[in-house]
Protein backbone atom coordinates (compact mmCIF):
# COMPACT_ATOMS: atom_id res chain seq x y z
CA UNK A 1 8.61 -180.35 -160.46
CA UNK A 2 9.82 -181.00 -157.08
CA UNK A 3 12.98 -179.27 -156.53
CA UNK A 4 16.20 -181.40 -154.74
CA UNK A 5 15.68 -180.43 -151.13
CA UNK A 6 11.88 -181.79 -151.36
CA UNK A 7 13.23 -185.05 -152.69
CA UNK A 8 15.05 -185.23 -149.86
CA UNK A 9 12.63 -184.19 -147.25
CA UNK A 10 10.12 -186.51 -148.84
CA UNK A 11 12.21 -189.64 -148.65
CA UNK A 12 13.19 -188.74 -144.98
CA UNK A 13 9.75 -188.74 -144.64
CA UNK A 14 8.95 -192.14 -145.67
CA UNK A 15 10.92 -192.75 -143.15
CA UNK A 16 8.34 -192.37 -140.62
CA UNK A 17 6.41 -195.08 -141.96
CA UNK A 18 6.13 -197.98 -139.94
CA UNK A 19 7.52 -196.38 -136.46
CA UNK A 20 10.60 -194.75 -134.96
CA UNK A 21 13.44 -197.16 -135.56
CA UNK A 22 11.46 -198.97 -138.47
CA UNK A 23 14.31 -200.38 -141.14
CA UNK A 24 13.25 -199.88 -144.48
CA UNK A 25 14.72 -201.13 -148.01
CA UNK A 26 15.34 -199.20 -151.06
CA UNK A 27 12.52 -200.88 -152.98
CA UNK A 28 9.94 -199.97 -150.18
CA UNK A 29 11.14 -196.23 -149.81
CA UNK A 30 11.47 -195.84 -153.65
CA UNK A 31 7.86 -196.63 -153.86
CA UNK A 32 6.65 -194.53 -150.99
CA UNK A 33 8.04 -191.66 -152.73
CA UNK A 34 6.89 -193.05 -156.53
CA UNK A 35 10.39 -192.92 -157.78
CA UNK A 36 12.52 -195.06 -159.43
CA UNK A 37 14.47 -197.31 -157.33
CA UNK A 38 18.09 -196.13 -158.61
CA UNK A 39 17.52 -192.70 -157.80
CA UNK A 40 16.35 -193.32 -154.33
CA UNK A 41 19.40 -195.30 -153.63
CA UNK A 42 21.47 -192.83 -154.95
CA UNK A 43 20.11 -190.28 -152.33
CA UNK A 44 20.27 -192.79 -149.56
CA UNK A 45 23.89 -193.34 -150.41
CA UNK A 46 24.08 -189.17 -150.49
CA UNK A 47 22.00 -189.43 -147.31
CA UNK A 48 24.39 -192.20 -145.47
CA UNK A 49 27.46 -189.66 -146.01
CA UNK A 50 26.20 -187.12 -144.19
CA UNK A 51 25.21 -189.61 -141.17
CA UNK A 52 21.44 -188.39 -142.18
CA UNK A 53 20.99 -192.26 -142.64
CA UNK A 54 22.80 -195.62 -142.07
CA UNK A 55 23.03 -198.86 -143.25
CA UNK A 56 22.55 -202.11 -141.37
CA UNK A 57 25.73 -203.83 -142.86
CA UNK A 58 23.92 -207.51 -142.33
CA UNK A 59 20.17 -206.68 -144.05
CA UNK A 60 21.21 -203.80 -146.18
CA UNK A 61 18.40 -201.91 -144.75
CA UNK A 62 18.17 -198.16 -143.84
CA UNK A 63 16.75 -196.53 -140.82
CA UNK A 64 17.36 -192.74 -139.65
CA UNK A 65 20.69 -191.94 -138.83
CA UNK A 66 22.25 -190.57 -135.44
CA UNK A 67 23.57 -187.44 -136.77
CA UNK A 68 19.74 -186.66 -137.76
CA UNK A 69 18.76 -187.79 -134.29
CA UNK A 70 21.17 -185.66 -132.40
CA UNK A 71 20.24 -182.73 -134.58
CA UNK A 72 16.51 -183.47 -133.48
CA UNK A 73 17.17 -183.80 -129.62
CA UNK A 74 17.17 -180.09 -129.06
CA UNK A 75 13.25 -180.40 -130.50
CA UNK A 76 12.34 -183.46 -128.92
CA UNK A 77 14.32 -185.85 -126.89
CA UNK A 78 14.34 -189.66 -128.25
CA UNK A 79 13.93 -191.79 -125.14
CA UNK A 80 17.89 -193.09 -124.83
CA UNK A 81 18.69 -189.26 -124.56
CA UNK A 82 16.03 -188.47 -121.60
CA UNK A 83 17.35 -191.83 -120.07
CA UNK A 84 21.19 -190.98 -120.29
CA UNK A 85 21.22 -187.26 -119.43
CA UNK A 86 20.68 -187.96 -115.53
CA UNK A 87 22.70 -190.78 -115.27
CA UNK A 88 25.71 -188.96 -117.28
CA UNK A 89 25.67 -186.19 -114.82
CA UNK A 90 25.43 -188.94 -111.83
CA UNK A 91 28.69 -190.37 -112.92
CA UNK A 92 30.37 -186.87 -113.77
CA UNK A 93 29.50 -186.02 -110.26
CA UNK A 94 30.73 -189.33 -108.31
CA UNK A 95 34.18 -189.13 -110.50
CA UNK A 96 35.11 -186.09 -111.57
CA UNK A 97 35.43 -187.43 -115.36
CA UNK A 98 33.55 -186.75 -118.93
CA UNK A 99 31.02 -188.72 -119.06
CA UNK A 100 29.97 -190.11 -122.71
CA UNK A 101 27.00 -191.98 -124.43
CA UNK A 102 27.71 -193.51 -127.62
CA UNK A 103 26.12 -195.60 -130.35
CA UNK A 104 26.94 -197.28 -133.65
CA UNK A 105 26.79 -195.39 -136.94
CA UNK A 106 28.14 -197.94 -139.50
CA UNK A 107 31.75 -198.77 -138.41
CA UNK A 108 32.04 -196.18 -136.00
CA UNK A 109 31.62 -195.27 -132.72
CA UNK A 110 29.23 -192.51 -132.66
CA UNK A 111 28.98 -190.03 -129.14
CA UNK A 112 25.32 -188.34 -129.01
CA UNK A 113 25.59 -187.21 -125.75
CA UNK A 114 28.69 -185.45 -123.73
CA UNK A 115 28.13 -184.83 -119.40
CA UNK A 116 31.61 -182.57 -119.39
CA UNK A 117 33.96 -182.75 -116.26
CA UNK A 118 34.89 -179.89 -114.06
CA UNK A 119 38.24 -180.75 -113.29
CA UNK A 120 40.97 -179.22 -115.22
CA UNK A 121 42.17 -181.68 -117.56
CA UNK A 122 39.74 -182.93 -119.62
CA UNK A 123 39.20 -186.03 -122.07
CA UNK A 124 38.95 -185.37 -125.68
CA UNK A 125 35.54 -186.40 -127.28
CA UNK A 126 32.08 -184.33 -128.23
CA UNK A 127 28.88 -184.72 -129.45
CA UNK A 128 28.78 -185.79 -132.73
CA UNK A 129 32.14 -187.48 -133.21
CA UNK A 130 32.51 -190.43 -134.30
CA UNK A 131 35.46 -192.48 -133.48
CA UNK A 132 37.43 -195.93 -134.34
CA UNK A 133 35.70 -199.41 -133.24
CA UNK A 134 38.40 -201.24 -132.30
CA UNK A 135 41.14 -199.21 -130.09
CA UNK A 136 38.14 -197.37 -128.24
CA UNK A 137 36.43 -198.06 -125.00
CA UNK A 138 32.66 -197.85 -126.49
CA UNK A 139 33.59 -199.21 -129.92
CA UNK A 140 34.81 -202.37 -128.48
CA UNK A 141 31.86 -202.46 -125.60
CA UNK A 142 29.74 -201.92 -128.93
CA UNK A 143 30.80 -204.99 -130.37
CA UNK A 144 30.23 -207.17 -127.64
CA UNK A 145 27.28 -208.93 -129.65
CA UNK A 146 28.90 -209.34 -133.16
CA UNK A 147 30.64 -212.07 -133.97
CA UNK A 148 34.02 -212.57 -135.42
CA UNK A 149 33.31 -212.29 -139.04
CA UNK A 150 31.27 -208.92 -138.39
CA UNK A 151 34.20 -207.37 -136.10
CA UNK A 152 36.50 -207.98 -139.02
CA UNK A 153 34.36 -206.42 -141.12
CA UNK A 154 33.49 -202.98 -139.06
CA UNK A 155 37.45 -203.14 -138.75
CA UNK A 156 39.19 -203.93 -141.29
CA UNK A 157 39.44 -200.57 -142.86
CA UNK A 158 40.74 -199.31 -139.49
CA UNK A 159 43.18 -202.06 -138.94
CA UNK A 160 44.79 -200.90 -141.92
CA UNK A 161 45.29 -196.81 -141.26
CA UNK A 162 48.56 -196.10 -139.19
CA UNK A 163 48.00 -195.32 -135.77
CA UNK A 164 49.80 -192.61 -133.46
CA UNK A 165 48.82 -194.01 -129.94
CA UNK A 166 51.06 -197.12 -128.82
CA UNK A 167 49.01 -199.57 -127.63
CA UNK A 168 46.17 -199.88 -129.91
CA UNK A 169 45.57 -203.42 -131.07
CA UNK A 170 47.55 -203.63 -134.57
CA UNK A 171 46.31 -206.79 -135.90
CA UNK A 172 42.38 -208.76 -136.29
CA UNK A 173 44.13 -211.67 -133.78
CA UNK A 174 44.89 -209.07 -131.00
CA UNK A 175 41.61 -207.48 -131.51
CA UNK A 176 39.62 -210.19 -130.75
CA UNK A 177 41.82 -211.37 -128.19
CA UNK A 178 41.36 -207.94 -126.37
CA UNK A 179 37.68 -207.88 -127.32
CA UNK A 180 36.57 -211.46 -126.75
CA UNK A 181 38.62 -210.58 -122.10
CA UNK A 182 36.20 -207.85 -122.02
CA UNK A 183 33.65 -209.43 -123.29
CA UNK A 184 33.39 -212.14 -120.82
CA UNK A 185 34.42 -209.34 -118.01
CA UNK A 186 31.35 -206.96 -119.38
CA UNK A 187 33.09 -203.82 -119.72
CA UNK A 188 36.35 -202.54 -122.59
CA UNK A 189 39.16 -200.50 -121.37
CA UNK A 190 41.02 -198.94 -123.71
CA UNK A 191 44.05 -197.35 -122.16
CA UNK A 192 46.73 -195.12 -124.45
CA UNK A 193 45.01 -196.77 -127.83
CA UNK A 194 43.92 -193.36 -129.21
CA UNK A 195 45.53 -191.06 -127.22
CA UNK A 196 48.75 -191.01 -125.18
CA UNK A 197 47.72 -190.26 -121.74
CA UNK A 198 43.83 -190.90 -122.13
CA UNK A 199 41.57 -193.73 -120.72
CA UNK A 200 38.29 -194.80 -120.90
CA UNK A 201 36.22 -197.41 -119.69
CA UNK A 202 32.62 -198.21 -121.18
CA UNK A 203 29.51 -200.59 -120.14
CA UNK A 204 27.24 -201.49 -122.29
CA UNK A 205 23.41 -200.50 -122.54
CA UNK A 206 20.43 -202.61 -123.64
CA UNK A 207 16.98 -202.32 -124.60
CA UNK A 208 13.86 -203.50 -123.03
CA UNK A 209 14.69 -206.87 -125.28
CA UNK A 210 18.46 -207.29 -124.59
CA UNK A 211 19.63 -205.72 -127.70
CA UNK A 212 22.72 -203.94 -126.96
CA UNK A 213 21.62 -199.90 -128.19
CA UNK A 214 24.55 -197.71 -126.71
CA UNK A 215 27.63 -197.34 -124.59
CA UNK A 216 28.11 -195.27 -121.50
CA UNK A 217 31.32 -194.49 -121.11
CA UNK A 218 33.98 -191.89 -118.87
CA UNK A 219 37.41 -191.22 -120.22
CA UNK A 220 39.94 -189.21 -118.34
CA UNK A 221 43.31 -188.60 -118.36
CA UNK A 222 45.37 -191.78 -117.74
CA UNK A 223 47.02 -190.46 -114.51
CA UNK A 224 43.89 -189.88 -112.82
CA UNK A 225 41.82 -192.79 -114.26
CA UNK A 226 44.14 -195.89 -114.56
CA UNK A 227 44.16 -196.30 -110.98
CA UNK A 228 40.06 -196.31 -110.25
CA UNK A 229 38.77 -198.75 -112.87
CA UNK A 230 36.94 -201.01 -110.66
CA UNK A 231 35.53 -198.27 -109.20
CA UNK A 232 34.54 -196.65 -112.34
CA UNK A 233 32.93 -199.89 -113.85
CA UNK A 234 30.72 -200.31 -110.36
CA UNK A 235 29.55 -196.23 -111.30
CA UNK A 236 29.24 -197.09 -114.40
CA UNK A 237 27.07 -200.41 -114.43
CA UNK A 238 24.81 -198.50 -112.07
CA UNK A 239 24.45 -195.76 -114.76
CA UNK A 240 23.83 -198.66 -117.15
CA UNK A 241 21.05 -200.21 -114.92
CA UNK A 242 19.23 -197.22 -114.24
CA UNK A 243 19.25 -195.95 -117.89
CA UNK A 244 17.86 -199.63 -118.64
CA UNK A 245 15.07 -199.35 -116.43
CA UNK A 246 14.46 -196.07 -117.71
CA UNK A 247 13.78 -197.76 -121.40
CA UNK A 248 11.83 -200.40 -119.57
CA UNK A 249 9.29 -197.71 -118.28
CA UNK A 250 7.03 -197.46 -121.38
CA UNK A 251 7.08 -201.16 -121.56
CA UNK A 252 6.53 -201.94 -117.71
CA UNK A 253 4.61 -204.94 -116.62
C-alpha cells in the first residue's frame, strides 16, 4: 500500500502530463493516479494550502503552484526566472531600489524573485511572500486583464480585513477607480497603501501571446521614490520589454 507521501508525489506527477503549465481537472488527475475522485480533491485542496498547487478561480482547474516552482528554480530555472534575473539586476543598478518579480497565486500577489538594493534603507518584500491584490503595486498591475466581477472577487476578502497603512483603497468603488487610471496609464502605483513610508511602482509582463504572466516591480522608501516615478516606469517598461523578448526567443519567427 502506497504510503501518504507517494500519494502525493504521484498526483504531482500527473501533473506533468500534458506539458509545463498544462491545467488539469480533478476527474482527469483522479484517473491518472486510479483513485477515487474525492480523495484526489481532497489532496489538491491539502496541496492548494501549501501553494504546492492553485486553482484557476474561473475553470476550477489546477496547474502547479508557484511556491513549488520557486522551490524548483534552484534545480532548474523555468524560463520567466532566466528572463527576469538580468533585467532585475538592470533596474537595481540604474535606481538604487529592490527590484521584484511577482505573479498570481489565487488572490494574492505572489514575489518569486527578489534583485535586493544596496542602499541603506530597504523595501520590505522577499521571495516567497505573498501579498494583498488590491493596495499593492503588482497586485493591481496583475489585475489589469480581469474584469470587474473577477477583481471583486480576488478582493473581497481583503476589502474586508482592517488595514494599518492610510491610503489603501477602503472600498470595491475606489478600487476600481484606482485600478481602472492605471490601467489605461499601463503601470499601478501604490504609495503608503501597505506601508507608511513605502512605494512601489509595477509594469506588467506578457507572454509570447499577450497573456499578462507577471509583474516587475521596484519599491523603495517613499522619500526616495515618490519623486522619480516617471523615471522608474521608463526603467521599468524597458525591463518589461526585454524580459518579453526573452519569452519570445523559443518561439521566434
Amino acid at each position: 500500500m502506497a504510503s501518504g507521501a507517494e500519494r502525493v508525489a504521484e498526483l504531482l506527477l500527473a501533473f506533468g502530463v500534458g506539458g509545463a503549465g498544462h491545467d488539469h481537472g480533478v476527474s482527469d488527475l483522479a484517473r491518472a493516479v486510479g483513485r477515487e475522485r474525492s480523495q484526489v480533491s481532497r489532496m489538491l485542496k491539502a496541496l492548494e494550502r501549501g501553494g504546492l498547487v492553485e486553482q484557476d478561480p474561473q475553470t476550477k482547474r489546477y496547474r502547479l503552484g508557484w511556491t513549488l516552482l520557486v522551490l524548483a528554480s534552484s534545480a532548474g530555472d523555468t524560463a520567466l526566472l532566466r528572463a527576469a534575473r538580468p533585467a532585475l539586476r538592470g533596474i537595481v543598478a540604474r535606481t538604487g531600489e529592490v527590484a521584484l518579480l511577482s505573479v498570481q497565486r489565487g488572490n494574492r500577489s505572489f514575489t518569486v524573485l527578489r534583485e535586493e538594493s544596496t542602499q541603506s534603507l530597504r523595501a520590505g518584500g522577499w521571495v516567497g511572500r505573498s501579498s494583498p491584490m488590491h493596495c499593492t503595486a503588482s497586485g493591481r498591475a496583475l489585475l489589469f486583464d480581469s474584469d470587474d466581477e473577477l477583481v471583486e472577487a480576488l478582493t473581497e476578502e481583503d476589502l474586508r480585513m482592517p488595514i494599518s497603512a492610510p491610503a489603501a483603497p477602503r472600498t470595491l468603488d475606489e478600487l476600481l477607480e484606482r485600478l481602472h487610471a492605471e490601467r489605461s496609464m499601463g503601470y499601478a502605483m501604490a504609495s503608503e497603501e501597505v506601508e507608511i513610508g513605502l512605494t512601489s511602482v509595477g509594469v506588467p509582463i506578457r507572454d509570447h501571446t499577450g497573456e499578462l504572466t507577471a509583474v516587475i516591480n521596484i519599491s523603495g522608501p517613499t522619500s526616495r521614490l515618490i519623486g522619480r516615478i516617471d523615471e522608474s516606469v521608463r526603467r521599468l517598461r524597458v525591463a518589461a520589454t526585454a524580459i518579453e523578448n526573452a519569452l519570445k526567443q523559443p518561439y521566434g519567427k
